[in-house]
N, C-alpha and C. Protein backbone atom coordinates (compact mmCIF):
# COMPACT_ATOMS: atom_id res chain seq x y z
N UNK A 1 9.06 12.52 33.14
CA UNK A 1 8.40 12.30 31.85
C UNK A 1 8.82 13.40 30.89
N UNK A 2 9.53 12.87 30.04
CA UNK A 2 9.88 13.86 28.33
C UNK A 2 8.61 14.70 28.44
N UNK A 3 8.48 15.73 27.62
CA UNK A 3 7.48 16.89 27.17
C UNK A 3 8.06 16.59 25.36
N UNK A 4 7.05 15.84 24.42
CA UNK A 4 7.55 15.92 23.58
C UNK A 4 6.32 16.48 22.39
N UNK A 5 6.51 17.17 21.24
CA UNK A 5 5.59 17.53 20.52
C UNK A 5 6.09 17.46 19.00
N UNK A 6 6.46 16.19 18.27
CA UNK A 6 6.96 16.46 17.06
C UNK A 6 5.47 15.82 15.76
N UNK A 7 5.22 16.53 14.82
CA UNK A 7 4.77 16.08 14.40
C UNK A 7 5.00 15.70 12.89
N UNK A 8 4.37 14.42 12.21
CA UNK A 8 5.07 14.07 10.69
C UNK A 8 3.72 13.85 10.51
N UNK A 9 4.36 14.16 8.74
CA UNK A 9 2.98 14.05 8.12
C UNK A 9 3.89 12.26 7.16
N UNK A 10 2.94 11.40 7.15
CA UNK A 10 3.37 10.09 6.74
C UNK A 10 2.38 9.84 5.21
N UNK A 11 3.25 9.82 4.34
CA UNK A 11 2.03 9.31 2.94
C UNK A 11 2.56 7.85 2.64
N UNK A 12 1.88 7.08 2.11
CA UNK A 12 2.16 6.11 1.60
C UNK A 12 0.99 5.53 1.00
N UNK A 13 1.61 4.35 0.15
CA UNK A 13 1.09 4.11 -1.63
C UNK A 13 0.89 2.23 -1.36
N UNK A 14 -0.48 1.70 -2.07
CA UNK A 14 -0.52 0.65 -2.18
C UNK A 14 0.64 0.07 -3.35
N UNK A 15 0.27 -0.86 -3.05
CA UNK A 15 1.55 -1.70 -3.67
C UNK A 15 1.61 -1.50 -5.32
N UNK A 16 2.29 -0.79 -5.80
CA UNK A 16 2.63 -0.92 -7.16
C UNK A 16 1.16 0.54 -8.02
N UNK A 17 1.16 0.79 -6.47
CA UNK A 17 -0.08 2.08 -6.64
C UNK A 17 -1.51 1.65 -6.91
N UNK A 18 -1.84 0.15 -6.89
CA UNK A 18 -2.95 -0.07 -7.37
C UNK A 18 -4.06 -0.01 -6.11
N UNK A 19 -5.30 0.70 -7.54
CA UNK A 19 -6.37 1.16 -6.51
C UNK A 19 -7.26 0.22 -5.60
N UNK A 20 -6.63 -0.22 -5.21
CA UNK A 20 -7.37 -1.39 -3.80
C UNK A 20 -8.67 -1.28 -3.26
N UNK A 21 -8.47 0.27 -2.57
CA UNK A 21 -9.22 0.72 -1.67
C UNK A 21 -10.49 1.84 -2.48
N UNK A 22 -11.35 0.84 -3.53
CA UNK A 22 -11.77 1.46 -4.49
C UNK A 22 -12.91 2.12 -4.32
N UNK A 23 -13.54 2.11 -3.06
CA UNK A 23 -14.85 2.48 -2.81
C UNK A 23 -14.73 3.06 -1.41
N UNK A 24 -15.62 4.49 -1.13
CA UNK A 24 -15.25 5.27 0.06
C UNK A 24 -15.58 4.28 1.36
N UNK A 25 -16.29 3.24 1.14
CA UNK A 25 -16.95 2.96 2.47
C UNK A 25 -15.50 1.98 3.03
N UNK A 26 -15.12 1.33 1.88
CA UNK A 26 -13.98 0.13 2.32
C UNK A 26 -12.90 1.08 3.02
N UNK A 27 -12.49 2.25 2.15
CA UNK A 27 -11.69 3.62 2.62
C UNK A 27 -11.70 3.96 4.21
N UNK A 28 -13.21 4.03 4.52
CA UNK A 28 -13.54 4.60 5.54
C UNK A 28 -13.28 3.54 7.09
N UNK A 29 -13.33 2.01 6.36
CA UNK A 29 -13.77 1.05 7.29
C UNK A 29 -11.73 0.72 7.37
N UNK A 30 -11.00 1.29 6.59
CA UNK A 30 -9.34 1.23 6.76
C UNK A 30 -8.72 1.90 7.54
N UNK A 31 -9.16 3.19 7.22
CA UNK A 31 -8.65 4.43 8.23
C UNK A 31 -9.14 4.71 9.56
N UNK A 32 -10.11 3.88 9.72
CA UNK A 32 -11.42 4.17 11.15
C UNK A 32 -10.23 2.74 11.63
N UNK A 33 -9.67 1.35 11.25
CA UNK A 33 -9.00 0.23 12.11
C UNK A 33 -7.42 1.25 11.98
N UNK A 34 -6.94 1.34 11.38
CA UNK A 34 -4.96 2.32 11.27
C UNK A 34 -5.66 3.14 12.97
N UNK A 35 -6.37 4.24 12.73
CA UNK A 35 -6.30 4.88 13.79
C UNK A 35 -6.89 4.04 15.17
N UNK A 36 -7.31 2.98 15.06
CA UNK A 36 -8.10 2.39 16.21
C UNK A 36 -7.00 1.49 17.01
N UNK A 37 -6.40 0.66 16.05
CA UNK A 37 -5.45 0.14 16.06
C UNK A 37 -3.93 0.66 16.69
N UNK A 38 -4.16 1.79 16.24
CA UNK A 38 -2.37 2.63 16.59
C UNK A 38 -2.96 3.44 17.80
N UNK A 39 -3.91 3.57 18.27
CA UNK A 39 -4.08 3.81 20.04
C UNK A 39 -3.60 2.86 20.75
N UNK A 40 -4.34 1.68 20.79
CA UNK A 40 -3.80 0.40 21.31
C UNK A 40 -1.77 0.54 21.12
N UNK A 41 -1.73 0.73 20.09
CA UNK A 41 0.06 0.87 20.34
C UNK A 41 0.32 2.18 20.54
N UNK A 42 0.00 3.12 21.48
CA UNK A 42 0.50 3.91 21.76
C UNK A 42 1.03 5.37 20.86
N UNK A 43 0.60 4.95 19.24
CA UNK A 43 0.67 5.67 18.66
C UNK A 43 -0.30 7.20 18.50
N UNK A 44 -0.08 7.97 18.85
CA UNK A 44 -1.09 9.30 18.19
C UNK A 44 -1.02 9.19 16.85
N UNK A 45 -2.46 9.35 16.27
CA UNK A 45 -2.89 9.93 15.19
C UNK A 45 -3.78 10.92 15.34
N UNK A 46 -3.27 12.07 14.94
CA UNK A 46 -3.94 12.94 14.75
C UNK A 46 -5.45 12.90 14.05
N UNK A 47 -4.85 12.91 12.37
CA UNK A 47 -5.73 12.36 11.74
C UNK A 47 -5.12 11.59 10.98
N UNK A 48 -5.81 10.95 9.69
CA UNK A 48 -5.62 10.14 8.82
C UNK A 48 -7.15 9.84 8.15
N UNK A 49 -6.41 9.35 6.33
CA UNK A 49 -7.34 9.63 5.35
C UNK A 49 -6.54 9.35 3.94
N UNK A 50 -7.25 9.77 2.82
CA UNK A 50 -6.22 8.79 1.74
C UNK A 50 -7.28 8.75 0.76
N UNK A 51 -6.84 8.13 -0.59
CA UNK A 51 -7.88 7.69 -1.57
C UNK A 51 -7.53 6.34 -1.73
N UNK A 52 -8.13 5.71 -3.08
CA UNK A 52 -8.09 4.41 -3.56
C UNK A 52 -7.26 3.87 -3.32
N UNK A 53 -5.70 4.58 -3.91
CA UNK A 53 -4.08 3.66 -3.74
C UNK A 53 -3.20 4.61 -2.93
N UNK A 54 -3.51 5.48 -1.66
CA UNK A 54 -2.67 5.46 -1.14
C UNK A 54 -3.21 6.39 0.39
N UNK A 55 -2.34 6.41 1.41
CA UNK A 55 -3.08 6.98 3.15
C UNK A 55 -2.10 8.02 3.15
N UNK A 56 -2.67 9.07 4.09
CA UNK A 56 -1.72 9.97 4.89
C UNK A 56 -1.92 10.08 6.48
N UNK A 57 -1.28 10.18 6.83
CA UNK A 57 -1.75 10.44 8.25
C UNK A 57 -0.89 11.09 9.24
N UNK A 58 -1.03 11.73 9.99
CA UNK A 58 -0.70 13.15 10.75
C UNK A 58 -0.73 12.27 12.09
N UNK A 59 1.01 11.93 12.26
CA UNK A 59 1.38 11.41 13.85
C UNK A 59 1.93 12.33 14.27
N UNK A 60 1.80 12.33 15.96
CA UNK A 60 2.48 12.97 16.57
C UNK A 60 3.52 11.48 17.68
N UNK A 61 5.39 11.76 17.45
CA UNK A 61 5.31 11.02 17.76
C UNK A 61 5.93 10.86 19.13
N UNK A 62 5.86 10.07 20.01
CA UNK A 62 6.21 9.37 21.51
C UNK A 62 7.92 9.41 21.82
N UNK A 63 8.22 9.53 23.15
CA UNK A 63 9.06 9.66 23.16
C UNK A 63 10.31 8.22 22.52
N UNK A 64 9.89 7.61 22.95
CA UNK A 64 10.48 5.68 22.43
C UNK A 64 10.04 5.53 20.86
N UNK A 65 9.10 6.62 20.20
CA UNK A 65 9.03 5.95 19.16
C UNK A 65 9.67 6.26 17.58
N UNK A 66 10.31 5.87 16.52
CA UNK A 66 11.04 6.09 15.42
C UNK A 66 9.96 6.23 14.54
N UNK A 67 10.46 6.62 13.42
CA UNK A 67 9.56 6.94 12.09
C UNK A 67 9.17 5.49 11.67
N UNK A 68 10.68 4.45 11.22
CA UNK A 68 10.11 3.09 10.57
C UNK A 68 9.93 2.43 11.43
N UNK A 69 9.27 2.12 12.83
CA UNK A 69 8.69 1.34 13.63
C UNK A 69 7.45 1.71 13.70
N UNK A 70 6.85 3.61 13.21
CA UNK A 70 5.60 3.36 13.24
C UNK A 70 5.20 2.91 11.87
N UNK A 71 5.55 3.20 10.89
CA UNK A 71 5.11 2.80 9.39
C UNK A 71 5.02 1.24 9.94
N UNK A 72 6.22 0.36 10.23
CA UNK A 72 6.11 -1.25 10.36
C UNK A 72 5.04 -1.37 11.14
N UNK A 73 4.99 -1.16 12.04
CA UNK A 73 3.51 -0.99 12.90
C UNK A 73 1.96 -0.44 12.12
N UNK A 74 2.00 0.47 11.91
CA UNK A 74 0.62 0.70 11.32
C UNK A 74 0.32 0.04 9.41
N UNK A 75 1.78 0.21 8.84
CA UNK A 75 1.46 -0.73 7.50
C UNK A 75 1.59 -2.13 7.44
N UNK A 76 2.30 -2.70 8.47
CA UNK A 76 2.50 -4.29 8.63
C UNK A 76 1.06 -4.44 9.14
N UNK A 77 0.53 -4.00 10.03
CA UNK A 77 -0.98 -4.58 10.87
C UNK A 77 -2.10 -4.41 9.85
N UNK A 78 -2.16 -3.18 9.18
CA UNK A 78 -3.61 -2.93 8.30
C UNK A 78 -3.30 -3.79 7.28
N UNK A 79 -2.39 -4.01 6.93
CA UNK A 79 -2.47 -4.80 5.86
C UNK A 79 -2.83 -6.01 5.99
N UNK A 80 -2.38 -6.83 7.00
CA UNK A 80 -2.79 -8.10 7.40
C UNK A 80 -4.32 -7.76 8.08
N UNK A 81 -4.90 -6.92 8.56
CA UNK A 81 -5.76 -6.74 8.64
C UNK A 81 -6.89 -6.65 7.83
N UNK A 82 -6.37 -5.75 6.81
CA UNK A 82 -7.48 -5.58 5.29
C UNK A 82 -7.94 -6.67 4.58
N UNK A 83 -6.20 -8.42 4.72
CA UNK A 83 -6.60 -9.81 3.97
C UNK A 83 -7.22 -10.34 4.83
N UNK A 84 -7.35 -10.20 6.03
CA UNK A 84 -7.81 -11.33 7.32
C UNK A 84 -9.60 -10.51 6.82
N UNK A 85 -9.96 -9.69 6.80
CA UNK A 85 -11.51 -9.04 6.63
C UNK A 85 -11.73 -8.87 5.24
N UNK A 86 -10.93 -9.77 4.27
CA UNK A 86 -11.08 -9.88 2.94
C UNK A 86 -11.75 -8.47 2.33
N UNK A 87 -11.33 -7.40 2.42
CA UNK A 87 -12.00 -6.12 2.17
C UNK A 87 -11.92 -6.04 0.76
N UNK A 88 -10.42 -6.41 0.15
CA UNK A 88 -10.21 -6.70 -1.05
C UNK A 88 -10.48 -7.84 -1.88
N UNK A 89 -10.45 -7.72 -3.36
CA UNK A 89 -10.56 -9.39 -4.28
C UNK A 89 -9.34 -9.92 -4.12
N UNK A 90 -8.29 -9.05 -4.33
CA UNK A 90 -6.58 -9.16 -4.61
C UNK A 90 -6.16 -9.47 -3.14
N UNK A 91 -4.62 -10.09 -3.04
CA UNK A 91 -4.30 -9.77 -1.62
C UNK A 91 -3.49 -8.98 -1.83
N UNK A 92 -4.10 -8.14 -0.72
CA UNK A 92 -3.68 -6.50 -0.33
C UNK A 92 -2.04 -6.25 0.08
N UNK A 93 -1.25 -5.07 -0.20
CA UNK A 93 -0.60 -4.88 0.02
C UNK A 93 -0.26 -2.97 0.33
N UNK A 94 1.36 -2.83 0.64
CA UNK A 94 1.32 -1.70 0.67
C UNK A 94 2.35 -1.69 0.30
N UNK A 95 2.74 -0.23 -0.32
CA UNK A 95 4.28 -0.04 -1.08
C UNK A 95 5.49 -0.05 -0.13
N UNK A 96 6.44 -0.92 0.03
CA UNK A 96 7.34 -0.44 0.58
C UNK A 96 8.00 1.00 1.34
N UNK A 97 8.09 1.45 0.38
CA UNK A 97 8.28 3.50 0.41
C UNK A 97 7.54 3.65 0.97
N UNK A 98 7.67 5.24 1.32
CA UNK A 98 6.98 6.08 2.09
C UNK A 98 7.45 7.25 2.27
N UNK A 99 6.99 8.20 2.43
CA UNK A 99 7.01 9.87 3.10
C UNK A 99 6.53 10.28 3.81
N UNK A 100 7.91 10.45 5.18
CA UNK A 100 7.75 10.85 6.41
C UNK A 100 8.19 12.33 6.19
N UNK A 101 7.75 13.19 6.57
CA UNK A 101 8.07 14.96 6.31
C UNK A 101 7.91 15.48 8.17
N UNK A 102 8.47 16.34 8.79
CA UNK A 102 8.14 17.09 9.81
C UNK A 102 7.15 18.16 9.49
N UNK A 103 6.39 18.40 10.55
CA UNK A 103 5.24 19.36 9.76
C UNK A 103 5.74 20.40 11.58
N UNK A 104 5.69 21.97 11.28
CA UNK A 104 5.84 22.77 12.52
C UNK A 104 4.40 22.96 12.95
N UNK A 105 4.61 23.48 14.22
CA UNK A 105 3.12 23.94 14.95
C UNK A 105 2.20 24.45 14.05
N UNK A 106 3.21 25.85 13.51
CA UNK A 106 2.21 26.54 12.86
C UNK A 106 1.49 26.12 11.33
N UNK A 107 1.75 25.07 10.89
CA UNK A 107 0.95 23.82 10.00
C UNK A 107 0.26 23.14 9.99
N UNK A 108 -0.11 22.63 11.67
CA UNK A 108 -0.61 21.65 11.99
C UNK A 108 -2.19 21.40 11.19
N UNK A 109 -2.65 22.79 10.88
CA UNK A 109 -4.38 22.54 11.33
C UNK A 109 -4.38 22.78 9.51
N UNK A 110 -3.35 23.19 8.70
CA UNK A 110 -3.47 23.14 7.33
C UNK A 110 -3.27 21.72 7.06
N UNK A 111 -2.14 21.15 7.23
CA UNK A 111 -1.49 19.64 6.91
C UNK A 111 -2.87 19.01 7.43
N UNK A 112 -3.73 19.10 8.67
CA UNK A 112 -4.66 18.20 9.09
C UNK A 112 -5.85 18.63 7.74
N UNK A 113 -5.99 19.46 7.43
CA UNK A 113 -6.99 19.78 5.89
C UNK A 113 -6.77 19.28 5.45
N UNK A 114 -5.80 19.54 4.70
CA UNK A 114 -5.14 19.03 3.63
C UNK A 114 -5.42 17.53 3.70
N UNK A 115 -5.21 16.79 4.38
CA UNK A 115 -5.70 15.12 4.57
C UNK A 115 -6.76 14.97 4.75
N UNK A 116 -7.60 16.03 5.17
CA UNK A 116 -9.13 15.77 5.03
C UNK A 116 -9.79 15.54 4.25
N UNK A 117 -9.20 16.80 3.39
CA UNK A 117 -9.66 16.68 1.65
C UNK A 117 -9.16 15.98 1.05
N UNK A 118 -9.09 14.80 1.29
CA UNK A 118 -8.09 13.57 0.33
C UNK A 118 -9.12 13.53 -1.18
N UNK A 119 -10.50 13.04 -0.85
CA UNK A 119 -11.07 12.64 -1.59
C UNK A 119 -11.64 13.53 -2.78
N UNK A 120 -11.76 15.03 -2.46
CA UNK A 120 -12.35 15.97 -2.94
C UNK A 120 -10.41 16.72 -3.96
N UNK A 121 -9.60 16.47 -3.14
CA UNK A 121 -8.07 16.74 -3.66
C UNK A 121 -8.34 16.05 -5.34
N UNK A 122 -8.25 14.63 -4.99
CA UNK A 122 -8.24 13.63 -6.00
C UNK A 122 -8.84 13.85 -6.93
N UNK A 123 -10.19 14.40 -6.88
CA UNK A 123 -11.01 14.89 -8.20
C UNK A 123 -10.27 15.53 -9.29
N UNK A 124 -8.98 16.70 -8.49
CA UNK A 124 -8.45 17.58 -9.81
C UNK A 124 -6.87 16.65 -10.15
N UNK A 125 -6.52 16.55 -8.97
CA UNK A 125 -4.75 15.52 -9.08
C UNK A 125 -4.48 14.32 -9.24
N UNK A 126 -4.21 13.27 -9.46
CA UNK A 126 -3.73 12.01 -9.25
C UNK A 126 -2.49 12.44 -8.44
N UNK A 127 -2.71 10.92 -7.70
CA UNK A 127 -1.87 9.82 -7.19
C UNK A 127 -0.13 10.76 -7.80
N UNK A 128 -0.02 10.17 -9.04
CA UNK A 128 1.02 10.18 -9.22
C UNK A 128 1.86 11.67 -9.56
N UNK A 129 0.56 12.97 -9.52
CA UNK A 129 1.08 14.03 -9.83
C UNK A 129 1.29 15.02 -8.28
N UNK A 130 0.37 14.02 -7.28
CA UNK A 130 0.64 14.68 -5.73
C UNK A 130 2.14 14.00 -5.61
N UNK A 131 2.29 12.50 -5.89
CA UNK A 131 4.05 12.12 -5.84
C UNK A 131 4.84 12.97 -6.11
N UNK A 132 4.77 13.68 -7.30
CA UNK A 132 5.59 14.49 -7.54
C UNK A 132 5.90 15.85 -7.37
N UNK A 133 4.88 15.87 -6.41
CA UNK A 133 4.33 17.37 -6.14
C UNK A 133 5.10 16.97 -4.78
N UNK A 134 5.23 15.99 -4.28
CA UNK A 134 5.57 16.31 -2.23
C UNK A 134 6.86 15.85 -2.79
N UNK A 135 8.36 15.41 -3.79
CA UNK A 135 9.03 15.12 -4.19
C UNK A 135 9.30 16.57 -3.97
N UNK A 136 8.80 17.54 -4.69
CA UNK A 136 9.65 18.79 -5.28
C UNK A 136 9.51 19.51 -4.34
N UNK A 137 8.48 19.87 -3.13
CA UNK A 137 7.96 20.38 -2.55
C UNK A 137 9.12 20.07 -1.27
N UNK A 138 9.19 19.16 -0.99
CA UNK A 138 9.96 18.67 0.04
C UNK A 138 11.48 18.59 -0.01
N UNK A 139 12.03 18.64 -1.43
CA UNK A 139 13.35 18.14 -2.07
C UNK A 139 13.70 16.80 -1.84
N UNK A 140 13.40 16.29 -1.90
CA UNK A 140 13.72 14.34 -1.65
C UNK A 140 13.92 14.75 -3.07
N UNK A 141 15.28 13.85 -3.13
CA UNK A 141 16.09 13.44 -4.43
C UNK A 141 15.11 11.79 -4.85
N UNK A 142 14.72 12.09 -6.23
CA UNK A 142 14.44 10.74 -7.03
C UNK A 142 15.40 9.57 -7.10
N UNK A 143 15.85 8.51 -6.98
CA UNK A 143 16.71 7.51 -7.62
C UNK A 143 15.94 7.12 -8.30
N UNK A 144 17.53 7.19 -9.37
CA UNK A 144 17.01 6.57 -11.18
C UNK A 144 16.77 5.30 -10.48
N UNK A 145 16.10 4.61 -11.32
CA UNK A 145 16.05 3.01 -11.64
C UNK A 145 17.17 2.47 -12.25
N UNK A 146 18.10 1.54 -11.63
CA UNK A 146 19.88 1.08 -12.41
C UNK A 146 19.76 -0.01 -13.11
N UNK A 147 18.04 -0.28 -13.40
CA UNK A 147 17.79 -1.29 -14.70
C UNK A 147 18.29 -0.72 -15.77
């Protein structure tokens, strides 16, 4: 048996960023099935957490397992999950994209804060100014739009 210990921190954005997940309890009743759900597949989650339009969550991952098989796995299922329990008015989606980052040992228990405080974060930042904050932070190059 491998000895393996890698961990990613995973963000991702409802579809087109819209706030879906508009109320803490619907929030709470999303992130309580992602992590319930990704045991059953073998996935670790550390933690996980998020606001209105978008999740993070802190995997550690398996030896057999890739970055876009767990995103297809945990964003393909909740999502069909969230329309099948009509949580939403709209049918639900999730953004394509995503940000997978490596996080080291000695991060672990900040990066796991840091997602704790999703909701209390949000009060001072948006959505779209943490985007650009884990963009610069991380160096991931932007592509223009070739409209």
């Amino acid at each position: 048996m491998p000895f393996i210990k890698v961990y990613i921190h995973f963000v991702w954005s409802t579809k087109n960023r819209f706030p879906y997940l508009h109320n803490p309890e619907i929030r709470q009743q999303v992130w309580n099935h992602i992590k319930e759900n990704s045991e059953k597949k073998d996935i670790f989650i550390d933690f996980v957490n998020g606001f209105n339009d978008h999740c993070h969550c802190l995997v550690s991952l398996g030896s057999d397992q890739t970055i876009s098989k767990i995103m297809q796995l945990i964003k393909g299922e909740s999502a069909f999950w969230i329309n099948k329990q009509k949580l939403t008015n709209q049918y639900f989606e999730w953004q394509d994209e995503y940000f997978a980052v490596g996080v080291s040992e000695s991060q672990i228990e900040t990066v796991r804060n840091y997602i704790k405080n999703q909701e209390v974060h949000h009060t001072k930042k948006t959505w779209n100014d943490e985007y650009e904050e884990l963009i610069l932070r991380h160096g991931f190059v932007k592509i223009k739009d070739k409209s």
